[in-house]
Protein backbone atom coordinates (compact mmCIF):
# COMPACT_ATOMS: atom_id res chain seq x y z
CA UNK A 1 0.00 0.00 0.00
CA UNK A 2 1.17 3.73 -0.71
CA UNK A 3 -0.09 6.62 1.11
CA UNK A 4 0.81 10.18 -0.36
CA UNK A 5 1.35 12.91 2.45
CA UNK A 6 1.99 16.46 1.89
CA UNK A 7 4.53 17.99 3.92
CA UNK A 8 5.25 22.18 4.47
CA UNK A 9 9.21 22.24 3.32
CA UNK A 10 10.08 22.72 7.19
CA UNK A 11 8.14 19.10 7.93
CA UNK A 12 10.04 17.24 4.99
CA UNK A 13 13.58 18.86 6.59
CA UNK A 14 12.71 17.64 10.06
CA UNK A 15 11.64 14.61 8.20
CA UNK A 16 14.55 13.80 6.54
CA UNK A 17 16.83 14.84 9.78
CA UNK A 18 15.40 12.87 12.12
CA UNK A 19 15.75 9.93 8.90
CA UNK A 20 19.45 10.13 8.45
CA UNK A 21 19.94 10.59 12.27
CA UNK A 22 18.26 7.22 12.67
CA UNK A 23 20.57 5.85 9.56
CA UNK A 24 17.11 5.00 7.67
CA UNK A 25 15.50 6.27 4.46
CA UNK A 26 12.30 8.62 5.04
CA UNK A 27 10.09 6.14 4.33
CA UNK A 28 11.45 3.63 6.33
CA UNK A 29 11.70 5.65 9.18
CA UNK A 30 7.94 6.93 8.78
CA UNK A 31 7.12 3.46 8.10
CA UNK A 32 8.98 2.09 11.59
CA UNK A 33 7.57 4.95 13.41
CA UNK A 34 3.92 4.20 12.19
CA UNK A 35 5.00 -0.29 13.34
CA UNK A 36 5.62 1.11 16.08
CA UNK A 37 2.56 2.90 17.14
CA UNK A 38 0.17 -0.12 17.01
CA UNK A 39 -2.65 1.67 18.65
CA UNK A 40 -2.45 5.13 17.31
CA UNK A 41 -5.61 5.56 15.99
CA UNK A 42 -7.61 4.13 19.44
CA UNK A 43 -4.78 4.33 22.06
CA UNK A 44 -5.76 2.07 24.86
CA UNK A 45 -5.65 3.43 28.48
CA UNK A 46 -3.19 2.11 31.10
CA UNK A 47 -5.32 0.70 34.60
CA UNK A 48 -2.24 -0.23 36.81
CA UNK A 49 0.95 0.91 37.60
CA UNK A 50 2.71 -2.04 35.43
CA UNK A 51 0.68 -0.62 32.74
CA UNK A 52 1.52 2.88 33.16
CA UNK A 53 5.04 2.28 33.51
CA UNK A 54 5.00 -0.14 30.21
CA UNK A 55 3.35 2.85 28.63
CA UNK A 56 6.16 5.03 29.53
CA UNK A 57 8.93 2.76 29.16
CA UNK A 58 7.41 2.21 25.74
CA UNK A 59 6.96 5.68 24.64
CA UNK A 60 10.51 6.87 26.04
CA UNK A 61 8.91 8.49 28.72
CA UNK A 62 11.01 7.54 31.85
CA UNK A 63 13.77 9.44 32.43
CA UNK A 64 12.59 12.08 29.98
CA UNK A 65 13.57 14.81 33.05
CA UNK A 66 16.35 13.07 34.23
CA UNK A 67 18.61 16.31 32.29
CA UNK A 68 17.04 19.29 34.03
CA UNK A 69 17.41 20.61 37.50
CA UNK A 70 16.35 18.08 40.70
CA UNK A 71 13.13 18.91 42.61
CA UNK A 72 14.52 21.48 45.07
CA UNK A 73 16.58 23.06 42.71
CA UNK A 74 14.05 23.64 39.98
CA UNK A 75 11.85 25.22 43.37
CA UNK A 76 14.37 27.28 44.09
CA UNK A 77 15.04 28.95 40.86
CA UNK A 78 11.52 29.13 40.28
CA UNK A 79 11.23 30.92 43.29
CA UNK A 80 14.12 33.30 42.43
CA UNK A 81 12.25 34.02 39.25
CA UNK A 82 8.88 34.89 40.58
CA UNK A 83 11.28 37.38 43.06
CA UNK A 84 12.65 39.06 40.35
CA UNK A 85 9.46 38.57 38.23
CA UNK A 86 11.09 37.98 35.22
CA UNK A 87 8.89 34.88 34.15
């Protein structure tokens, strides 16, 4: 099966990056990202913890923050911000 999509210019560049940073061809790449989004059109809903965490695991999810500021850190330049009020 083919499918046509039309892209802006700026989609087909971040198309074709995102390709040849994953060493594929566009339309492999689409096509692996589409394999491996089984239920994009009617996600299902995690019920338990296992499940959420699958989810996440399985979406890249986890450790997603684990590059940014800890807890009391992020607080306190949050904080700091709101002093100065430039946020």
């Amino acid at each position: 099966m083919s499918i046509t999509v039309d892209l802006t210019p700026d989609q087909e560049k971040r198309l074709r990056r995102r390709a040849r940073a994953a060493r594929m061809a566009p339309a492999d790449y689409v096509r692996d990202l589409i394999l491996r989004q089984p239920d994009a059109v009617r996600p299902t809903i995690p019920m338990s913890n296992a499940e959420f965490f699958a989810y996440w695991e399985a979406n890249d999810a986890l450790g997603a923050f684990a590059d940014g500021p800890d807890s009391p850190e992020l607080a306190r330049q949050l904080r700091q911000a709101a002093a100065r009020r430039d946020w």
